[in-house]
Protein backbone atom coordinates (compact mmCIF):
# COMPACT_ATOMS: atom_id res chain seq x y z
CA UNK A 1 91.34 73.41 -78.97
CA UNK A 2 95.14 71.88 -79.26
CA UNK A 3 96.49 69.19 -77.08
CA UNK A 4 98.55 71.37 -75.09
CA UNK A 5 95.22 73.60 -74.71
CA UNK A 6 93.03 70.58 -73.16
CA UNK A 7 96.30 69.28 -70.76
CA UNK A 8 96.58 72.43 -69.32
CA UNK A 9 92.75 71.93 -68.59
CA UNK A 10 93.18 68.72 -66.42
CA UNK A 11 94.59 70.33 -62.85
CA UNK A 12 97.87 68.54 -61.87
CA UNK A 13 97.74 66.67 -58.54
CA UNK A 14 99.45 69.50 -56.36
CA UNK A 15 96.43 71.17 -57.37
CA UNK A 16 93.87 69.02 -56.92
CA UNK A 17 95.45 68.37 -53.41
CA UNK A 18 95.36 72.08 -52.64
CA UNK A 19 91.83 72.72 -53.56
CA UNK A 20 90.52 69.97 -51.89
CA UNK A 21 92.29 70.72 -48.37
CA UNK A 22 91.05 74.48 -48.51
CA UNK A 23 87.20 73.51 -49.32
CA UNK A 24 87.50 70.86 -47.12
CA UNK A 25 85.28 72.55 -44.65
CA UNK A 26 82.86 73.06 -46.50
CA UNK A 27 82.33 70.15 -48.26
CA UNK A 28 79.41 67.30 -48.72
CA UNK A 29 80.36 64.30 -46.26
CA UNK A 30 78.40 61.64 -46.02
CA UNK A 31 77.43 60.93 -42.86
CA UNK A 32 78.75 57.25 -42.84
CA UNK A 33 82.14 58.78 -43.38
CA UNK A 34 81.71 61.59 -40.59
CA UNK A 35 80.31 58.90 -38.27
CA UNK A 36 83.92 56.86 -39.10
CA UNK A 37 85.84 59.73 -38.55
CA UNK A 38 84.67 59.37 -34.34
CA UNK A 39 85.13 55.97 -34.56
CA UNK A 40 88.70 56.91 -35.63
CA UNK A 41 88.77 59.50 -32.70
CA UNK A 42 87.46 56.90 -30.17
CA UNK A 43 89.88 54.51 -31.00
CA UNK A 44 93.10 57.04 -31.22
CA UNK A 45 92.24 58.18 -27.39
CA UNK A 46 91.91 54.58 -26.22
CA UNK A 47 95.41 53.42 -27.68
CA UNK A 48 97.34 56.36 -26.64
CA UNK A 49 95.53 56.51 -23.18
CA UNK A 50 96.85 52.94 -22.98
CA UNK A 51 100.36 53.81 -23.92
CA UNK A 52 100.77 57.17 -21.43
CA UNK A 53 103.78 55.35 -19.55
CA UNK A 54 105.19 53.54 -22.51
CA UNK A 55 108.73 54.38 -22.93
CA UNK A 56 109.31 55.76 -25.81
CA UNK A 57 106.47 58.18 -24.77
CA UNK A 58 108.29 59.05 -21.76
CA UNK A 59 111.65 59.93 -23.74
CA UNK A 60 109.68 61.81 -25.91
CA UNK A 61 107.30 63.49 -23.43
CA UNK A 62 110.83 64.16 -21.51
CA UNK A 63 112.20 66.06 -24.55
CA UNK A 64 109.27 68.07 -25.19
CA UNK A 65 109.18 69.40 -21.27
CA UNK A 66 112.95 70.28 -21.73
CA UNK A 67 111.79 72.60 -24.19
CA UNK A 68 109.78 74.72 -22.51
CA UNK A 69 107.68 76.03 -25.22
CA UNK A 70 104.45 77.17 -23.88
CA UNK A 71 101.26 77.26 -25.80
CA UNK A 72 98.03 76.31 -25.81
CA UNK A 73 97.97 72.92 -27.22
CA UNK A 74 97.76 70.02 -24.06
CA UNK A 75 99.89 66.83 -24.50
CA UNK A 76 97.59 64.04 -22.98
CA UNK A 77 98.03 63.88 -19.33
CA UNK A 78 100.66 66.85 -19.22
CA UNK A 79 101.00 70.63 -19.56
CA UNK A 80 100.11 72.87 -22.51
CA UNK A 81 102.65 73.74 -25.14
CA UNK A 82 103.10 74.73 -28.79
CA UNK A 83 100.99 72.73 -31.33
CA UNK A 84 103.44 71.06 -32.53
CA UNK A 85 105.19 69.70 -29.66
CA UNK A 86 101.71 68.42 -28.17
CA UNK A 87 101.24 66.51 -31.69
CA UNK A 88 104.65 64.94 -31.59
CA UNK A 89 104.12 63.44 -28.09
CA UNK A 90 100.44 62.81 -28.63
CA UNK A 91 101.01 61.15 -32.04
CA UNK A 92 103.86 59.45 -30.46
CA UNK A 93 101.61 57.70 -27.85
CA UNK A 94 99.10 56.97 -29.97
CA UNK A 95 101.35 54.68 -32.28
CA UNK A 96 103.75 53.27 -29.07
CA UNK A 97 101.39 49.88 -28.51
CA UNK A 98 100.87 49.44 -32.34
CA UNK A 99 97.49 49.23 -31.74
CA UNK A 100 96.11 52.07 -33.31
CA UNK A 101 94.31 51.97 -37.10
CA UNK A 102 95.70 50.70 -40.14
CA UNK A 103 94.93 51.87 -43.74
CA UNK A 104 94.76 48.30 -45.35
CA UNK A 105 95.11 50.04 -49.07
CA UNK A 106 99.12 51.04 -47.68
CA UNK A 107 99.22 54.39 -46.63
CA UNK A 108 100.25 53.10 -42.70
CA UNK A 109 98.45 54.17 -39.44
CA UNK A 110 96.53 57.86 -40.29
CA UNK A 111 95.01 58.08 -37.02
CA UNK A 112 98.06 58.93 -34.53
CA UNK A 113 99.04 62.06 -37.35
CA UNK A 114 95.54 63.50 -38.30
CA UNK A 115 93.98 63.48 -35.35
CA UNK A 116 96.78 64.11 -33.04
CA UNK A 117 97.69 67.05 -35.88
CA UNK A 118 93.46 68.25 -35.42
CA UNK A 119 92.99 68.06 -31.70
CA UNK A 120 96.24 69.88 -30.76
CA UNK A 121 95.88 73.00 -33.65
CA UNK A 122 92.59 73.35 -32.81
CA UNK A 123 93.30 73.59 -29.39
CA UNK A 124 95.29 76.79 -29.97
CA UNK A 125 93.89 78.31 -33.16
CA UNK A 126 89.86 78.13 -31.87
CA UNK A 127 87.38 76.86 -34.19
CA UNK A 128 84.37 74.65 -34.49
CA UNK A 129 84.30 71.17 -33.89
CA UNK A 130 82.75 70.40 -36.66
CA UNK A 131 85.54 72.11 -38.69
CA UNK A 132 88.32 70.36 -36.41
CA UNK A 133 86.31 67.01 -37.63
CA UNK A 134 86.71 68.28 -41.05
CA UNK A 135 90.00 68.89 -41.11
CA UNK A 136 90.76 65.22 -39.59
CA UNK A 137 89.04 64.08 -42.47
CA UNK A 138 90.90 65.81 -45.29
CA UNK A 139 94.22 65.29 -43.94
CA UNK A 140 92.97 61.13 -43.42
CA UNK A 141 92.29 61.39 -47.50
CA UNK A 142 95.30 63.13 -48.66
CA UNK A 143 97.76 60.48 -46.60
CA UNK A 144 95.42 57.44 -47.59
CA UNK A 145 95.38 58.54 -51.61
CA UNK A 146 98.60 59.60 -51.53
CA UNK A 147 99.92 56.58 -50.02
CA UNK A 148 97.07 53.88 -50.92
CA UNK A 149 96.78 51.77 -54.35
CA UNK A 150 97.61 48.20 -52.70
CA UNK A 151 99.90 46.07 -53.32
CA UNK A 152 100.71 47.63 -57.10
CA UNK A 153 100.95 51.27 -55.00
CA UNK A 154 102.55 53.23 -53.20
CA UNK A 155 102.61 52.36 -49.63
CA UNK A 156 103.55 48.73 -50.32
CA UNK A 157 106.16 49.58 -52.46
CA UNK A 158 107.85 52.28 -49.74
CA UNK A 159 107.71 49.20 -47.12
CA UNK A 160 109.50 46.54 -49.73
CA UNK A 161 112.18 49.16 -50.45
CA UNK A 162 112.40 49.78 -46.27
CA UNK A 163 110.56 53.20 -46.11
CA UNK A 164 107.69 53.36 -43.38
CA UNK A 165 104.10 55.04 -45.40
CA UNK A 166 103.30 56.35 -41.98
CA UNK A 167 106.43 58.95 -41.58
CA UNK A 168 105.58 59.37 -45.34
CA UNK A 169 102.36 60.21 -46.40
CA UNK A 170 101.67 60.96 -42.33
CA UNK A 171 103.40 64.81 -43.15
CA UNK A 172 101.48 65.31 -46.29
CA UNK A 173 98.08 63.94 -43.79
CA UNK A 174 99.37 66.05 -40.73
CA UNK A 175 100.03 69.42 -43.33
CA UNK A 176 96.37 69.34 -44.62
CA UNK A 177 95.06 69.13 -41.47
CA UNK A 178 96.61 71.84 -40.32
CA UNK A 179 96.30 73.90 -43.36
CA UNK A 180 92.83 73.47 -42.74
CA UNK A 181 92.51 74.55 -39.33
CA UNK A 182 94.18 77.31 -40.01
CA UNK A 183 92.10 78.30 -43.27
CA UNK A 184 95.38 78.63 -45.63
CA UNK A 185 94.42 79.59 -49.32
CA UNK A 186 95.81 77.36 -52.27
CA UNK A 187 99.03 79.00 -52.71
CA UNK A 188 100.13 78.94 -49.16
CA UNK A 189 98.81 75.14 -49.05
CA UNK A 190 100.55 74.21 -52.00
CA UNK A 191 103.93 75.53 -50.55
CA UNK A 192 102.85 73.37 -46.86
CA UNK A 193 102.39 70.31 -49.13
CA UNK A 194 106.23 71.09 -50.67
CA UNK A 195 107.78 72.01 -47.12
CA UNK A 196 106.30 68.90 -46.17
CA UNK A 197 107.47 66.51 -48.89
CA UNK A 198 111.25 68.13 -48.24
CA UNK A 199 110.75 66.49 -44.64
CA UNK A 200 109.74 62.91 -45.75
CA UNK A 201 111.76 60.15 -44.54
CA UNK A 202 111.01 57.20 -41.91
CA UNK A 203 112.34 53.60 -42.17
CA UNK A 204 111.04 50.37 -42.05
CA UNK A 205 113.39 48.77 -39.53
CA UNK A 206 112.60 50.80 -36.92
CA UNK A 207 109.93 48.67 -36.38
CA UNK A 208 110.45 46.77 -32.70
CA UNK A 209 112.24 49.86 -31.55
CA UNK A 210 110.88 53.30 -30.57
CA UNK A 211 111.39 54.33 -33.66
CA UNK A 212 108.36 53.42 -35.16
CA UNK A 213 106.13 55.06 -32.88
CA UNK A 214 107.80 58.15 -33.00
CA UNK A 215 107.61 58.03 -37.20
CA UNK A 216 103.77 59.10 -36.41
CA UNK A 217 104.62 61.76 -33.83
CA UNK A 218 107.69 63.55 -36.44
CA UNK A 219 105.15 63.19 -38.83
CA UNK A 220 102.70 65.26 -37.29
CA UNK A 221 105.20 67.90 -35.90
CA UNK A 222 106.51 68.12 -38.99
CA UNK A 223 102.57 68.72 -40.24
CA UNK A 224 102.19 72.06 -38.36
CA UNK A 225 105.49 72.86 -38.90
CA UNK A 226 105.10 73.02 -42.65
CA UNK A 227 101.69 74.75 -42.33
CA UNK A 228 102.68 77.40 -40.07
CA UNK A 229 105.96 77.73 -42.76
CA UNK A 230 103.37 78.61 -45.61
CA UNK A 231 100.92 80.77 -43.67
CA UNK A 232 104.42 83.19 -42.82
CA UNK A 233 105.30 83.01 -46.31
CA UNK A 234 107.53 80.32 -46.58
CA UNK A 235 107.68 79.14 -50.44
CA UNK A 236 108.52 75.51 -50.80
CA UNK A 237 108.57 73.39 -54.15
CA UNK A 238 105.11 72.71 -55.68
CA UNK A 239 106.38 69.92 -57.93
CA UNK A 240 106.99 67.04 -54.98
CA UNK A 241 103.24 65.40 -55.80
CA UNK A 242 103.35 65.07 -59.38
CA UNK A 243 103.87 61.51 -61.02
CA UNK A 244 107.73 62.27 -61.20
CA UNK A 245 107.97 63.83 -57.83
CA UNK A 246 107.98 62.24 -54.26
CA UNK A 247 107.18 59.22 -55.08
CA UNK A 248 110.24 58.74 -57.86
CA UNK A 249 112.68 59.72 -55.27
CA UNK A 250 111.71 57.24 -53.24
CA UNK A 251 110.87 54.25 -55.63
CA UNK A 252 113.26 55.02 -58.30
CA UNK A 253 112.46 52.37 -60.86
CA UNK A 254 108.59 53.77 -61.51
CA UNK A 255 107.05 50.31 -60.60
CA UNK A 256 104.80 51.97 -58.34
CA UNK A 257 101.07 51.98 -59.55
CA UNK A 258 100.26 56.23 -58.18
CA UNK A 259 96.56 56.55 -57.03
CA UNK A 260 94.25 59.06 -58.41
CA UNK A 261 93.07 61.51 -56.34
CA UNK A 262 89.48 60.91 -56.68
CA UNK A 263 88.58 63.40 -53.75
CA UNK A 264 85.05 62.80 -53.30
CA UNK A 265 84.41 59.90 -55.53
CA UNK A 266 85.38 57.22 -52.59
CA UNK A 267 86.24 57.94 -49.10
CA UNK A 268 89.28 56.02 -47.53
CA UNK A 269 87.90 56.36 -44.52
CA UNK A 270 85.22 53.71 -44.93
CA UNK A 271 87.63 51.83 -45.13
CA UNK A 272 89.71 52.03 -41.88
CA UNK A 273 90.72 49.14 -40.12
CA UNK A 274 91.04 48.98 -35.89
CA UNK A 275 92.89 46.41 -34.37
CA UNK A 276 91.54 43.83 -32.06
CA UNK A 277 95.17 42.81 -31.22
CA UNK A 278 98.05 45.28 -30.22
CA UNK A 279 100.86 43.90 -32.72
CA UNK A 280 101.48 45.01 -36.63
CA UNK A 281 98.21 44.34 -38.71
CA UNK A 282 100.82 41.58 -40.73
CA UNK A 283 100.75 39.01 -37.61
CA UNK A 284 97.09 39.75 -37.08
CA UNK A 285 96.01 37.09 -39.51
CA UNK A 286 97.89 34.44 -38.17
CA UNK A 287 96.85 35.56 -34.64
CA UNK A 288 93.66 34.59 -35.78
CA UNK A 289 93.94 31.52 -37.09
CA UNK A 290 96.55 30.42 -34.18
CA UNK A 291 93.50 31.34 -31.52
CA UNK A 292 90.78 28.90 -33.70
CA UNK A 293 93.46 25.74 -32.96
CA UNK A 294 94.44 26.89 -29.28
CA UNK A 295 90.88 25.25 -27.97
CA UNK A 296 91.55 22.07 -30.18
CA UNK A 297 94.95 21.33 -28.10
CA UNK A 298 93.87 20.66 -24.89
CA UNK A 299 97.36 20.31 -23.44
CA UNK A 300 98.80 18.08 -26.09
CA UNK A 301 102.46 18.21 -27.08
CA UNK A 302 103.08 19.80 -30.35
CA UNK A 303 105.69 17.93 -32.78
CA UNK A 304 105.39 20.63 -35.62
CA UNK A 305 104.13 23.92 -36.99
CA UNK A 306 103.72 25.08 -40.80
CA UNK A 307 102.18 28.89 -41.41
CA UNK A 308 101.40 30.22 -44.52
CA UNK A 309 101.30 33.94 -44.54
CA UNK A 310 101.14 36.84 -47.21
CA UNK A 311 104.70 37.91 -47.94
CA UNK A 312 104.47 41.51 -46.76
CA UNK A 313 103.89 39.93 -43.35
CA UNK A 314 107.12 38.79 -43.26
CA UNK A 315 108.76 42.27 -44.21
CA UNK A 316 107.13 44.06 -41.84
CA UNK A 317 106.57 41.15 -38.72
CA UNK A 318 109.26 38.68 -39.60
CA UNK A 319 111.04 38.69 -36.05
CA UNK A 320 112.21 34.93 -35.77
CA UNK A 321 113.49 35.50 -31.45
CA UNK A 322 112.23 38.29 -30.42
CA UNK A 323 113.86 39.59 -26.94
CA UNK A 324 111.73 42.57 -26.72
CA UNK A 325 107.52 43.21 -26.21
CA UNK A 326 107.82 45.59 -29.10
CA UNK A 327 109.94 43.07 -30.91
CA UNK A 328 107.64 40.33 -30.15
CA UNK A 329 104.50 42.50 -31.88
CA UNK A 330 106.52 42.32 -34.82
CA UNK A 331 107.56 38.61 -34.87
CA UNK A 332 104.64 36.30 -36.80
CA UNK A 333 106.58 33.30 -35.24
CA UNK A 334 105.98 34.59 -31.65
CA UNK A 335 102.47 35.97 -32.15
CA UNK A 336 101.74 31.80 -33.62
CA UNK A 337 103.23 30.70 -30.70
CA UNK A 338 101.76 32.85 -28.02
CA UNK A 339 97.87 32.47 -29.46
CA UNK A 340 98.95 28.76 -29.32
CA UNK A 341 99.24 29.17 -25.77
CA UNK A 342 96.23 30.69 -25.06
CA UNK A 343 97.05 34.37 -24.81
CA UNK A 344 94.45 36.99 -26.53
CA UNK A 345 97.52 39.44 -27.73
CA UNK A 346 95.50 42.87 -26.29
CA UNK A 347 98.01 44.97 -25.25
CA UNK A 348 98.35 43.16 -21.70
CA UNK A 349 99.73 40.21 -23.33
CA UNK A 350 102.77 42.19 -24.72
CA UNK A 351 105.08 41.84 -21.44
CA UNK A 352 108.79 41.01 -20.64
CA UNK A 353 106.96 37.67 -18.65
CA UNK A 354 105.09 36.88 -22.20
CA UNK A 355 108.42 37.14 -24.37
CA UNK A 356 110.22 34.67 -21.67
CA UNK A 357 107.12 32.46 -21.55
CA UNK A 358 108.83 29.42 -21.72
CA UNK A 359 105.63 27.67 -23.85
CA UNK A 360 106.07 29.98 -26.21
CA UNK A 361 109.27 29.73 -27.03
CA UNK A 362 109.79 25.55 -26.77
CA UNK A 363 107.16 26.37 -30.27
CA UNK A 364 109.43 28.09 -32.15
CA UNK A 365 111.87 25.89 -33.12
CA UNK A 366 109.32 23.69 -34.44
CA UNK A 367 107.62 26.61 -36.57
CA UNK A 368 108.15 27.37 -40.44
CA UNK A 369 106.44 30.32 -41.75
CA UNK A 370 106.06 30.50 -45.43
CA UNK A 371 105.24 33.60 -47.30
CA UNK A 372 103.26 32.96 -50.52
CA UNK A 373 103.04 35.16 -53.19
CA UNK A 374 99.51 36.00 -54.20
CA UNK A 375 97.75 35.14 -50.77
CA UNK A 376 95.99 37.56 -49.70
CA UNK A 377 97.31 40.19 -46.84
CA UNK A 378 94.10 39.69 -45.05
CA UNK A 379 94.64 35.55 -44.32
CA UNK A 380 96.72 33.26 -42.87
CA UNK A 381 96.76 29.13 -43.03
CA UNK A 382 97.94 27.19 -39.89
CA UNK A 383 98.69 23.31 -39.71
CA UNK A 384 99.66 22.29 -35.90
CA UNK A 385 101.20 18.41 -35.62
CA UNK A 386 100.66 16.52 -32.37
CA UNK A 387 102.51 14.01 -30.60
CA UNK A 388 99.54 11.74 -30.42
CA UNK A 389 99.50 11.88 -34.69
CA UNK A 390 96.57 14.24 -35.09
CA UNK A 391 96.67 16.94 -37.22
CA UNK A 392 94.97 20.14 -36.76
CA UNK A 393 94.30 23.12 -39.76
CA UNK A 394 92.74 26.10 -39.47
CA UNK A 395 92.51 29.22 -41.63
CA UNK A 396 91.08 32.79 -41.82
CA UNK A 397 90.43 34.37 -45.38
CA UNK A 398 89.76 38.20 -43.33
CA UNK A 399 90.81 39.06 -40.08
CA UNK A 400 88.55 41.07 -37.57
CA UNK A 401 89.24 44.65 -37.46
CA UNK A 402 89.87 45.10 -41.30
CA UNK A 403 87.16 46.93 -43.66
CA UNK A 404 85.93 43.56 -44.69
CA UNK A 405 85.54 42.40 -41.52
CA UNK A 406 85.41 45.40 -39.06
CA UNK A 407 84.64 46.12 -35.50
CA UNK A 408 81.17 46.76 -34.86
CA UNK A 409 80.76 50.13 -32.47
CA UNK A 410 80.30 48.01 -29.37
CA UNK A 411 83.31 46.43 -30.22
CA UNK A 412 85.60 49.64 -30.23
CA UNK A 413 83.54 50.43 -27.33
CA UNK A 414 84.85 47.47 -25.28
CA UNK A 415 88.40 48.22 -26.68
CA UNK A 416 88.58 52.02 -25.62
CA UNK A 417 86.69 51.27 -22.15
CA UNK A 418 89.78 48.22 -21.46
CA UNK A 419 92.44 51.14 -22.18
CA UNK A 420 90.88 54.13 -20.48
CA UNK A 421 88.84 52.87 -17.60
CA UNK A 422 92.09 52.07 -15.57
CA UNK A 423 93.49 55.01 -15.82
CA UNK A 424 90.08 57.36 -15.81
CA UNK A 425 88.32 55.62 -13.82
CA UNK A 426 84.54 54.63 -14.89
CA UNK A 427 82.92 58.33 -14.94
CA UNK A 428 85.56 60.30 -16.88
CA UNK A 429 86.14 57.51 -19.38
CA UNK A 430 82.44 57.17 -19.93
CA UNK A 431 82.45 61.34 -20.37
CA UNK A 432 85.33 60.82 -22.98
CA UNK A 433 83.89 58.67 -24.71
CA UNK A 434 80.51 60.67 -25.10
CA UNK A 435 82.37 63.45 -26.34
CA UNK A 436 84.68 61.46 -28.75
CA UNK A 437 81.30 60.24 -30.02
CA UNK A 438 79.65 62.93 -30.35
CA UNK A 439 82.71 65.22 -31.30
CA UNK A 440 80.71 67.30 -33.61
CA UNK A 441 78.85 68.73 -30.49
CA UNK A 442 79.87 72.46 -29.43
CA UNK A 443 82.19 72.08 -26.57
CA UNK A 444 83.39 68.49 -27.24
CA UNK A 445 87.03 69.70 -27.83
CA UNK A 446 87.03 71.53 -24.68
CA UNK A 447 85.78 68.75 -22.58
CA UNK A 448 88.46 66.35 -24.38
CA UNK A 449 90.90 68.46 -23.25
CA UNK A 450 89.95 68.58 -19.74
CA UNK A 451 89.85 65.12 -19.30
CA UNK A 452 93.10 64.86 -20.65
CA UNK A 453 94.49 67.52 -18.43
CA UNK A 454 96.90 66.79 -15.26
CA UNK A 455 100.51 65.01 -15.41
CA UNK A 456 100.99 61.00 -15.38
């Protein structure tokens, strides 16, 4: 056998991608990683429950109405429409609080996309909930591999050079999903994936605006778009997810270590992180740390602040005077200074009173925030001065809510029951929960949508 006999033996990625989507459904899951995959349903519904009335939903939601594309697929607490549409406002809520899931590997927030891609497909192209829970799955392992690989990989190095992994690697997520709901063979997958990869784009500075929630809702749309493309014939290029494809264009230089795709060796999804606070997972750290002093102060005046952060925090949250809620879930500084004032930061604490809280910001001037190459993305050191000459340090080496550290059930339980409840009411949240947890029960999607049906 010659070398050019065994390399055409190893499968390129485009096909490796391709035959894992189609045989998703009917592939050996562990049931640790099917049990995460509700967890990651239970938490999507509770953050974009929470963020109905947000306003970037509302433009959105506005938009789609104008439309007036009817279908089957139910935007959450509206009317039914094409699959697509439902997934852009859907996914669009889901991501408006910035409180929905983080992959911590770099491939952004997979939730919002996959499940906003599953729930709305399989809403008008009927099948089993088990295979709607299968699809989420897939399309959660092609945007985590794809995008993963840490700092070295990919998704860290799209967010140095400005580009936002979730509008990335969210259309490759969104396309398997739907390629999988709709049962599209290789060939027409393959050309999904490339009609998907032509749509790429997001940026990073978006973030405080509602641009970045509407990154996971385009990516989505853009899912079903490119799967409903293929299954009509539509040929796109089958080269984008090679090692000189996508991810060249984007990071030109080649520093970017590329993930293999070890479908079914490791599961991203075990290692999914929820958030206990509703600001980007790079203040969460410090959030953290900042609540562990805010007991010690006991009113005292504070003379000085000195934070040392991972440096990616301060790409993605580095907001010195923020004027904005969404601006202020992006601004390490303000996060410090709020949990220094006793605030929680859930997604109540994220006001136009909380930005103006004049505690908050008599802090900042006396903050400096250091980034420090090699600490890890997971920690945060604090040092808080006080006017009577006492010093105070605290530190966390893994905040709550990542993989290392991670929510037990009870905990996402109390998190989706504090978003829901007020608008459900006790009974129906209780019922949506039920069903989120036990999705893989016939009739679960039906019920889901039910709950979700009226206008807000």
């Amino acid at each position: 056998m010659t070398i050019t006999d065994t390399a055409q033996l190893i499968p390129t990625r485009g096909a490796q991608l391709s035959h894992f989507i189609h045989h998703a459904h009917e592939q050996a899951i562990p049931a640790s990683v099917l049990h995460e995959a509700k967890r990651a349903l239970i938490d999507y519904l509770g953050v974009a429950l929470g963020a109905v009335n947000d306003d970037a939903v509302r433009a959105v939601r506005q938009v789609a109405k104008s439309w007036n594309a009817q279908g089957a697929a139910r935007i959450f607490f509206g009317s039914t429409t094409t699959p697509a549409l439902a997934a852009l406002v859907n996914a669009t809520m889901a991501h408006a609080a910035d409180y929905d899931d983080t992959h911590p590997a770099g491939a952004g927030h997979p939730g919002g996309p996959c499940w906003s891609t599953a729930l709305a497909m399989a809403q008008a192209h009927p099948v089993s909930e088990e295979r709607v829970l299968r699809a989420f799955i897939a399309g959660f392992e092609v945007m985590a591999k794809l995008g993963g690989g840490w700092v070295p990989g990919v998704g860290r190095n799209l967010q140095r050079r400005g580009f936002h992994p979730t509008a990335i690697v969210g259309r490759a997520g969104a396309t398997a999903v739907a390629a999988s709901v709709l049962g599209l063979n290789e060939e027409q997958i393959r050309n999904a994936l490339g009609a998907a990869a032509t749509m790429m784009g997001g940026l990073q500075k978006s973030s405080g605006t509602h641009g970045k929630p509407f990154h996971a809702g385009k990516a989505a749309m853009d899912g079903i778009l490119a799967a409903q493309l293929a299954a009509e014939g539509f040929v796109g290029a089958q080269h984008f997810y090679e090692a000189d494809g996508w991810v060249k264009n984007f990071i030109q230089d080649g520093s970017a270590e590329i993930p293999p795709l070890d479908f079914g060796e490791s599961w991203e999804l075990l290692t999914n992180g929820y958030k206990l606070y509703a600001s980007c997972r790079g203040t969460h750290a410090s959030i953290e740390t900042a609540r562990q002093i805010y007991p010690q102060l006991h009113g005292r005046a504070i003379t000085r602040i000195a934070a040392k952060v991972h440096p990616m925090g301060m790409v993605n949250a580095g907001i010195l005077n923020p004027q904005t809620p969404l601006e202020s879930k992006f601004s390490i500084p303000h996060c410090i200074a709020l949990a220094l004032c006793g605030y929680n930061l859930t997604d109540t604490d994220f006001t136009p009173q909380t930005v103006a809280d004049p505690r908050a910001r008599a802090l900042l001037p006396l903050m400096q925030v250091e980034a420090v190459d090699g600490q890890s993305a997971s920690s945060a050191f604090i040092d808080v001065w006080l006017e009577d000459g006492e010093t105070i340090h605290a530190s966390t080496d893994v905040y709550r809510g990542h993989a290392q550290n991670p929510l037990t059930d009870d905990e996402l339980r109390a998190k989706f029951d504090v978003l829901t409840i007020p608008l459900l009411g006790n009974q129906r949240s209780e019922a949506l929960y039920q069903a989120a947890a036990h999705f893989e029960r016939p009739g679960s999607l039906t019920q889901i949508a039910a709950l979700l049906a009226g206008e807000y």
